[in-house]
Protein backbone atom coordinates (compact mmCIF):
# COMPACT_ATOMS: atom_id res chain seq x y z
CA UNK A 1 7.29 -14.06 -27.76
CA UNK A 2 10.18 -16.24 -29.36
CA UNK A 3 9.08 -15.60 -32.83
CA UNK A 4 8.18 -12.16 -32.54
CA UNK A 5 11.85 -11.59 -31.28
CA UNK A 6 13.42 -13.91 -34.55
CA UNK A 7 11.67 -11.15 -36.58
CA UNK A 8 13.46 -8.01 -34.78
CA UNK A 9 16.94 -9.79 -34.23
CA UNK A 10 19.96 -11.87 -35.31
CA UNK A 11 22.91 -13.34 -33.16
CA UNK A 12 25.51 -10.37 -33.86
CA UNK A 13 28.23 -12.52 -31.87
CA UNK A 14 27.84 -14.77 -28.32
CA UNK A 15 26.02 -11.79 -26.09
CA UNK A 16 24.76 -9.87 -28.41
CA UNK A 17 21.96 -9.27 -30.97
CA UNK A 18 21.44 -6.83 -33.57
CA UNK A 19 18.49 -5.28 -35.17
CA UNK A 20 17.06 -6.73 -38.29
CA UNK A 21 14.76 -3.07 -39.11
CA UNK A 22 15.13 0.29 -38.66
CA UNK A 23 14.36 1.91 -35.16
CA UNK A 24 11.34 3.57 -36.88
CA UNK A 25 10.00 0.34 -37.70
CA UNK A 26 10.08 -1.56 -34.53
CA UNK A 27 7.00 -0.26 -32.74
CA UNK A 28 4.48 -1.29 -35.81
CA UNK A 29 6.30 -4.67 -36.13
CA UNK A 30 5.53 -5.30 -32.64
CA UNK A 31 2.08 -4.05 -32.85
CA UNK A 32 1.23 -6.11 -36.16
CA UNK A 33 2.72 -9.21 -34.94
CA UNK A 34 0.28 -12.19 -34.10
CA UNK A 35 1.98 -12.98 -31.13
CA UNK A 36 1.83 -9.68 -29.63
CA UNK A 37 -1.99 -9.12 -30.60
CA UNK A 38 -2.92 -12.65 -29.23
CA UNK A 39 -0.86 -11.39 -25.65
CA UNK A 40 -2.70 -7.86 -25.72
CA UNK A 41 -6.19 -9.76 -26.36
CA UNK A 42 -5.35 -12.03 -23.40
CA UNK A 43 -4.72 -8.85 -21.01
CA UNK A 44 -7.86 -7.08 -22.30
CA UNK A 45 -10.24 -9.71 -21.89
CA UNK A 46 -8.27 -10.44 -18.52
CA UNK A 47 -9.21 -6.87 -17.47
CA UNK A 48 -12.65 -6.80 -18.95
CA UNK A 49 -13.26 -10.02 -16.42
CA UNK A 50 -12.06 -7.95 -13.32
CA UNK A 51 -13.59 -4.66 -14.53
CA UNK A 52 -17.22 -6.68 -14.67
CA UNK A 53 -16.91 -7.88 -11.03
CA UNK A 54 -15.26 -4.66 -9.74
CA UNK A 55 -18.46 -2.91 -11.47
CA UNK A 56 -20.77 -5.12 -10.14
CA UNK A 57 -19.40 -4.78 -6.73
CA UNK A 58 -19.59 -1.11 -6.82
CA UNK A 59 -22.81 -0.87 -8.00
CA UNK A 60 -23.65 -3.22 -4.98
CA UNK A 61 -22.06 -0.65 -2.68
CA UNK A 62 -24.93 1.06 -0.37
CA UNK A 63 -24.88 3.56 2.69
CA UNK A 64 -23.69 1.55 5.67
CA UNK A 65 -20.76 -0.18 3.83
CA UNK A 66 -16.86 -0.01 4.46
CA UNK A 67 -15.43 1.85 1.84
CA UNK A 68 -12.00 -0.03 2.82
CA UNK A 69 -13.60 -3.35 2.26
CA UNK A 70 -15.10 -2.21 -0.94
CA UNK A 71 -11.08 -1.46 -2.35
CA UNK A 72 -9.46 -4.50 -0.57
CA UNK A 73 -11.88 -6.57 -2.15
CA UNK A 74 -11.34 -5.23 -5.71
CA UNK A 75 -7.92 -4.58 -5.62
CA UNK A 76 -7.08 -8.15 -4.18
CA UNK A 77 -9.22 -9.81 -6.89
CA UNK A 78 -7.34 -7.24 -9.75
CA UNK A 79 -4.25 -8.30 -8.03
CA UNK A 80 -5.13 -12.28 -8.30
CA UNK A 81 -6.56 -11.68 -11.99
CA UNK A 82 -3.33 -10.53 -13.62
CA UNK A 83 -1.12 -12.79 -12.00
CA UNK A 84 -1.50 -15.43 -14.60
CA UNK A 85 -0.49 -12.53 -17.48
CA UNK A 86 2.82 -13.22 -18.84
CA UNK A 87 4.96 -9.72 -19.65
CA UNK A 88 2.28 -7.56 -17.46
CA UNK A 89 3.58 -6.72 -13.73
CA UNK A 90 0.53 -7.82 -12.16
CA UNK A 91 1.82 -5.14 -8.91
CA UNK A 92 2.06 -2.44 -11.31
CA UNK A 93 -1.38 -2.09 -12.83
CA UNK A 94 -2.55 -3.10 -9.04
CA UNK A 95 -0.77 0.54 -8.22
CA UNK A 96 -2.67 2.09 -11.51
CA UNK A 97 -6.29 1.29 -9.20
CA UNK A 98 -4.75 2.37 -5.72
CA UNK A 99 -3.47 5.78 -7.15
CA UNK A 100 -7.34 6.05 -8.76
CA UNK A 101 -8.85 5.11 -5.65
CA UNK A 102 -6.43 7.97 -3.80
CA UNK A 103 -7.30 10.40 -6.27
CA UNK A 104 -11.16 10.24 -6.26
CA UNK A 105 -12.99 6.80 -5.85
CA UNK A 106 -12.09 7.21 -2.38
CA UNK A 107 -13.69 10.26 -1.68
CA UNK A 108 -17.32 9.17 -4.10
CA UNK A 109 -17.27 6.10 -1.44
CA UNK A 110 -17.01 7.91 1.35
CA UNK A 111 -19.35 9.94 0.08
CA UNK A 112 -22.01 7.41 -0.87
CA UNK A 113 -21.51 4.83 2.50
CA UNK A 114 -22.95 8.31 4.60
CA UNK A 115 -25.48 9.99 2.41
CA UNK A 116 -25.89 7.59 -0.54
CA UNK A 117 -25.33 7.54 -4.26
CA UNK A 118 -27.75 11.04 -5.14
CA UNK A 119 -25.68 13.06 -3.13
CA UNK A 120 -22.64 11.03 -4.17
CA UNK A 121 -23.48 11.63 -7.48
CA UNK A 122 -22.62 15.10 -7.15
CA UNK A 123 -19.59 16.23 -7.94
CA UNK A 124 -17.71 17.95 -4.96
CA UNK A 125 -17.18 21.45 -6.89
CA UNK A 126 -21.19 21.57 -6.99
CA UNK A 127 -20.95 21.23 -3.07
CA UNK A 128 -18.53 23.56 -2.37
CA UNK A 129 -19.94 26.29 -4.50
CA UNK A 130 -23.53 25.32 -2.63
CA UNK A 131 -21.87 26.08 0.48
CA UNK A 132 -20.40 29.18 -0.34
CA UNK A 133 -16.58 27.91 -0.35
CA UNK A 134 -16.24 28.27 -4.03
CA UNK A 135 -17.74 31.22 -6.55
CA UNK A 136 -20.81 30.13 -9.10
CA UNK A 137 -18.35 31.21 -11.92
CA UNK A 138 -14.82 30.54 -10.66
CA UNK A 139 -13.03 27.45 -12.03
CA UNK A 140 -12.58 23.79 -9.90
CA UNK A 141 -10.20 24.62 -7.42
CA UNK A 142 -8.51 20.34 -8.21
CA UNK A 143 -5.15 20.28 -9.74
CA UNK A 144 -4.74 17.57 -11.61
CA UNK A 145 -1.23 18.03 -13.38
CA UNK A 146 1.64 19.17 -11.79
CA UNK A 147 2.38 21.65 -14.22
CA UNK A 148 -0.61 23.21 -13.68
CA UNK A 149 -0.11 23.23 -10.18
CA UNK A 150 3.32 25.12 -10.42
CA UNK A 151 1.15 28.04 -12.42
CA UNK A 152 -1.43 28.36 -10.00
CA UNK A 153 1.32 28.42 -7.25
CA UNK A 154 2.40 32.02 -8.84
CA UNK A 155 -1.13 33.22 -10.01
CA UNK A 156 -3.17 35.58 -7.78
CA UNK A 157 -5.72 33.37 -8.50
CA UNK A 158 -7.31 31.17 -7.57
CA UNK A 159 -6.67 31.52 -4.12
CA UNK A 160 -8.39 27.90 -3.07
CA UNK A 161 -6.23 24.90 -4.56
CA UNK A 162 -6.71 21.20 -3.68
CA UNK A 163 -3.92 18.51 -4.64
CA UNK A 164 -2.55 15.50 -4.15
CA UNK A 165 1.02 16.03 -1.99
CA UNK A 166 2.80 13.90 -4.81
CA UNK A 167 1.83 17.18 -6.92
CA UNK A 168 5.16 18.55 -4.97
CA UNK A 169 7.64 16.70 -7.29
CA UNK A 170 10.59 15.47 -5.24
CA UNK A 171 13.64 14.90 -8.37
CA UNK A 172 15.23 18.18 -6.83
CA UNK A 173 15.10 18.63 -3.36
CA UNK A 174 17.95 21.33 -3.62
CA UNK A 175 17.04 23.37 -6.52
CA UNK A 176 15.21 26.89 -6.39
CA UNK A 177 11.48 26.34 -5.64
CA UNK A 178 8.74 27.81 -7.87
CA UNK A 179 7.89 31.23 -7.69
CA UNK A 180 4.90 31.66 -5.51
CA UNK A 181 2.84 34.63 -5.20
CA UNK A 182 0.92 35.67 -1.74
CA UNK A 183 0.78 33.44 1.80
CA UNK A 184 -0.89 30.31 1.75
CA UNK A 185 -2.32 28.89 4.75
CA UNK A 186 -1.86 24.94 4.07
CA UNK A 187 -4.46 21.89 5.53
CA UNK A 188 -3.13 18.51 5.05
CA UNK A 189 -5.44 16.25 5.72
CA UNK A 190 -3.93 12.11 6.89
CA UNK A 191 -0.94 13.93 7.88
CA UNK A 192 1.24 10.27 8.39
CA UNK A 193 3.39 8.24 6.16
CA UNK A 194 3.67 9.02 3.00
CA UNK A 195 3.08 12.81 4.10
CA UNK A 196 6.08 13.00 5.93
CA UNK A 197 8.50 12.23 3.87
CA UNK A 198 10.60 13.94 1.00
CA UNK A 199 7.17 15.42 -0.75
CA UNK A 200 6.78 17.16 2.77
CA UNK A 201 10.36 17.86 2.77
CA UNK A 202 9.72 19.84 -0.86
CA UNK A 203 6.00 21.34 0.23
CA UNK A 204 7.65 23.15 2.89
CA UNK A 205 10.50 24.28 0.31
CA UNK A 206 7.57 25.46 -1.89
CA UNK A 207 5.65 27.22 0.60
CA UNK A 208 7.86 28.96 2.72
CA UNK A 209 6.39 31.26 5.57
CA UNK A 210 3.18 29.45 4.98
CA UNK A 211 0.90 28.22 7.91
CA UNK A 212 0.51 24.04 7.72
CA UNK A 213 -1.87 22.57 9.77
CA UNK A 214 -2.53 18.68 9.49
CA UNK A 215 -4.90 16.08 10.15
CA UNK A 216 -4.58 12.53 11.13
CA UNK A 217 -6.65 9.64 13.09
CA UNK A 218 -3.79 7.15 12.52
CA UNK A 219 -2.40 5.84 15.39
CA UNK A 220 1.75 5.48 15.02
CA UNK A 221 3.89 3.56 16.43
CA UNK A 222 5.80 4.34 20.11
CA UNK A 223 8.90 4.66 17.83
CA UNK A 224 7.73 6.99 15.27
CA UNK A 225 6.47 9.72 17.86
CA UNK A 226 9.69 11.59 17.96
CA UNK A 227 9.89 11.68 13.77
CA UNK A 228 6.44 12.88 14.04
CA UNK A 229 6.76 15.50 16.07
CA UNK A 230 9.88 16.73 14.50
CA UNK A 231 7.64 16.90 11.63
CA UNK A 232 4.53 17.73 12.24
CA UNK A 233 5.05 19.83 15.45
CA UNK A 234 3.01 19.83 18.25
CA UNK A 235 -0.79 19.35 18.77
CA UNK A 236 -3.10 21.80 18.31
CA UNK A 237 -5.93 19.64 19.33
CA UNK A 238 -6.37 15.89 19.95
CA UNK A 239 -9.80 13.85 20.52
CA UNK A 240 -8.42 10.39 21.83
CA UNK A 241 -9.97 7.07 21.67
CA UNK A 242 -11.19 6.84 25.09
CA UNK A 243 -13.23 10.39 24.83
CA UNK A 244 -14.67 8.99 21.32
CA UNK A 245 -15.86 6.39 23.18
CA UNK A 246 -16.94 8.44 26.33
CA UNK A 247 -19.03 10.36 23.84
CA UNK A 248 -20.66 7.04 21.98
CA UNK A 249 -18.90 8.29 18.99
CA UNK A 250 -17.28 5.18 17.97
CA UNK A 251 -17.50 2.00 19.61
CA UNK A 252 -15.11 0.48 22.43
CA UNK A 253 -12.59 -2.51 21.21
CA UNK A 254 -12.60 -5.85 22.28
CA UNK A 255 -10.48 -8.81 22.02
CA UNK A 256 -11.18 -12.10 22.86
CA UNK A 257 -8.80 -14.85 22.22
CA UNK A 258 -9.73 -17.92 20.26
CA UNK A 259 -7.94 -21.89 20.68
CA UNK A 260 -7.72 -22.38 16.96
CA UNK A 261 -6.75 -26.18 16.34
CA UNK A 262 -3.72 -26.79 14.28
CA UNK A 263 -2.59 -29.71 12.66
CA UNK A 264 0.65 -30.69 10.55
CA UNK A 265 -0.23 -31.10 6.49
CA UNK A 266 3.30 -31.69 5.42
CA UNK A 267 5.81 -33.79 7.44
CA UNK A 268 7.64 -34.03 4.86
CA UNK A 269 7.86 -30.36 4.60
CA UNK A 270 9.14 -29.99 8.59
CA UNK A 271 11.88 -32.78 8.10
CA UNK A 272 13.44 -30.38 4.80
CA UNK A 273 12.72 -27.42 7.20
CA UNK A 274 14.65 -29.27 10.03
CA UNK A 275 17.65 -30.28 7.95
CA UNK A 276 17.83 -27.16 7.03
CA UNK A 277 18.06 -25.66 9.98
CA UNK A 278 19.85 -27.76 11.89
CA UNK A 279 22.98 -28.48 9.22
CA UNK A 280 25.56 -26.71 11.48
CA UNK A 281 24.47 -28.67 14.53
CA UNK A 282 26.48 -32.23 15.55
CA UNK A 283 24.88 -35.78 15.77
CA UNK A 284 24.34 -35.06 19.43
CA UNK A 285 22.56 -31.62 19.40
CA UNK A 286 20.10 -33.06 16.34
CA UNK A 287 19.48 -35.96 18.63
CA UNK A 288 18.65 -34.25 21.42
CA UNK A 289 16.41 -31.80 19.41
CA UNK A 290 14.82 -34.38 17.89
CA UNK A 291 13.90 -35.93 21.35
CA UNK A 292 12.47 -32.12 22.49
CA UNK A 293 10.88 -31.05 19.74
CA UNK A 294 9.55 -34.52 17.94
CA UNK A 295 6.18 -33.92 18.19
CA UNK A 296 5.62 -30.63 15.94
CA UNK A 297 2.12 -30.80 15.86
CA UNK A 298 1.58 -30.32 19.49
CA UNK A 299 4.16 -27.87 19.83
CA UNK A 300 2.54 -25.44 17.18
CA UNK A 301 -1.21 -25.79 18.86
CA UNK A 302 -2.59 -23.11 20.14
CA UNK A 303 -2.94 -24.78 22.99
CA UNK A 304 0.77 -25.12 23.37
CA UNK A 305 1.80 -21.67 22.40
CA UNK A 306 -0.26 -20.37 25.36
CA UNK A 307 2.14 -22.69 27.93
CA UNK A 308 5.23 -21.56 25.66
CA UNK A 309 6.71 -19.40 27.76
CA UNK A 310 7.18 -21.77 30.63
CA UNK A 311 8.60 -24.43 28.14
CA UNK A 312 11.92 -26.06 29.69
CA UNK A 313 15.10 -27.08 28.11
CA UNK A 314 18.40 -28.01 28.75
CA UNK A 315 19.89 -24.47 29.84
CA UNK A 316 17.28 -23.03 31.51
CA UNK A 317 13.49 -21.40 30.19
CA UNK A 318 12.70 -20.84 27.13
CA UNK A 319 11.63 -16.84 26.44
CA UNK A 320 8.26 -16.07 24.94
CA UNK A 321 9.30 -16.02 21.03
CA UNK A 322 12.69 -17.85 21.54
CA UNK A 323 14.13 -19.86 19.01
CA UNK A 324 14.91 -23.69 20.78
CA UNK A 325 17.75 -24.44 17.88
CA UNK A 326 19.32 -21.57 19.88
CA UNK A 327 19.07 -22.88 23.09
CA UNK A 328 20.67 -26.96 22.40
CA UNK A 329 23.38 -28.40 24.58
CA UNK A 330 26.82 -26.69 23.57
CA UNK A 331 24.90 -23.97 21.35
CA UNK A 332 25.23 -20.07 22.74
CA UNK A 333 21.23 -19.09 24.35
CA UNK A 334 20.26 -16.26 23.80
């Protein structure tokens, strides 16, 4: 908005610009400005567009569907839609749906893909209080500020209180927790990740003496098990794939392998990649690679990358996932 900032400020000296209004004045000259009302009509109408197909793909959502497709398809097409939208972090309003869909859109699709929309339709405090967990008269056991969550934390009531784990702010991880009143006994429920971390740190600062018990169908990583258990502690109870699939719970995986043909688009593209890579070699070693390795096409095919880990060359066999530039006449193999 070059004109826009003309208006606010004047060259003080090389560097450095100084206001030409009062502080107080700033936000309404931004606000009136034409340039700034033609950018924020661009970004509405830019959202309107994605809020029409998100709403039209949620309304298309039925009992049966994956509610992970459902956000990956949204979020991906908010993502694409506001990357065209000058001043507007198209990542940051992309983390504005994903917190949404954490906080409840999740849940209502769950929800709807097993029972439908009329019982999605109802809110989850009718539920509960159907079922006994919560009183006809007592107040929705969600948090939804964290404020609010501190209070409830000393209150003798309510005794039932469902919240986010970023409700456990992390700024002070050394500072004297909130006062809390009774013993809580504490479900966490995808008890990975982001739950193990410094908001886990602080829960268990919060809630000392309280009894955690967490759950989680997230497979980890081989190096992760250690953190985990440090964490989380050991397993009360696990159902693993194989009984799931004993029991015709889920269904068994299979993978078969495909030959995908691949062809070169951009020679040009794999000569600047060469150079490139290949700048600290001599005359000779280039040569020699260029002799190898000439035909690109056929060594990127899947075809080839199934016979890769027999390929020869000029100090012995190349390892599955080697790099040849590393392995050239006079270069160190690794």
């Amino acid at each position: 908005m070059p004109s826009l900032r003309g208006e606010l400020f004047e060259d003080l000296r090389p560097g450095y610009l100084s206001l030409t209004r009062p502080i107080a004045e700033v936000k309404s000259a931004i606000e009136e400005h034409a340039e700034f009302r033609t950018f924020t009509a661009s970004a509405a109408a830019t959202f309107t567009g994605w809020r029409g197909r998100a709403d039209a793909a949620c309304r298309a959502f039925v009992p049966g569907d994956q509610p992970k497709e459902l956000i990956e398809a949204i979020s991906e097409d908010l993502l694409a839609a506001f990357q065209s939208v000058p001043l507007v972090d198209p990542y940051d309003v992309y983390q504005h749906l994903m917190d949404y869909w954490a906080e409840a859109l999740q849940d209502d699709s769950y929800v709807i893909a097993a029972t439908g929309w009329v019982a999605g339709s109802q809110p989850r405090e009718i539920v509960k209080r159907n079922a006994g967990v919560v009183a006809a008269d007592a107040p929705s056991p969600r948090v939804t500020r964290r404020d609010e969550f501190v209070s409830w934390l000393a209150a003798k009531s309510p005794r039932l209180i469902c919240a986010l784990i970023h409700k456990f702010d992390t700024t002070d991880l050394s500072g004297p927790p909130p006062n809390v009143t009774g013993r809580f006994y504490v479900f966490v429920d995808e008890c990975h990740r982001t739950q193990g971390g410094d908001m886990n740190k602080q829960m268990k600062r919060w809630l000392e003496g309280a009894i955690f018990v967490g759950f989680t169908g997230t497979p980890l990583l081989r190096k992760d098990r250690q953190t985990t258990r440090e964490v989380f502690g050991t397993y009360i109870h696990t159902y693993k794939f194989q009984e799931a699939v004993r029991d015709k719970v889920v269904l068994d995986l299979k993978y078969e392998a495909r030959d995908v043909p691949q062809r070169m688009t951009s020679p040009a593209a794999i000569d600047a990649w060469f150079e490139k890579k290949t700048k600290n070699l001599n005359n000779f070693q280039k040569a020699v690679l260029r002799k190898r390795w000439a035909n690109m096409e056929e060594l990127l095919s899947a075809t080839e990358r199934k016979r890769r880990r027999g390929v020869r060359h000029p100090s012995g066999t190349l390892p599955a996932g080697g790099d040849p530039l590393r392995c050239l006449p006079g270069a160190r193999c690794r």
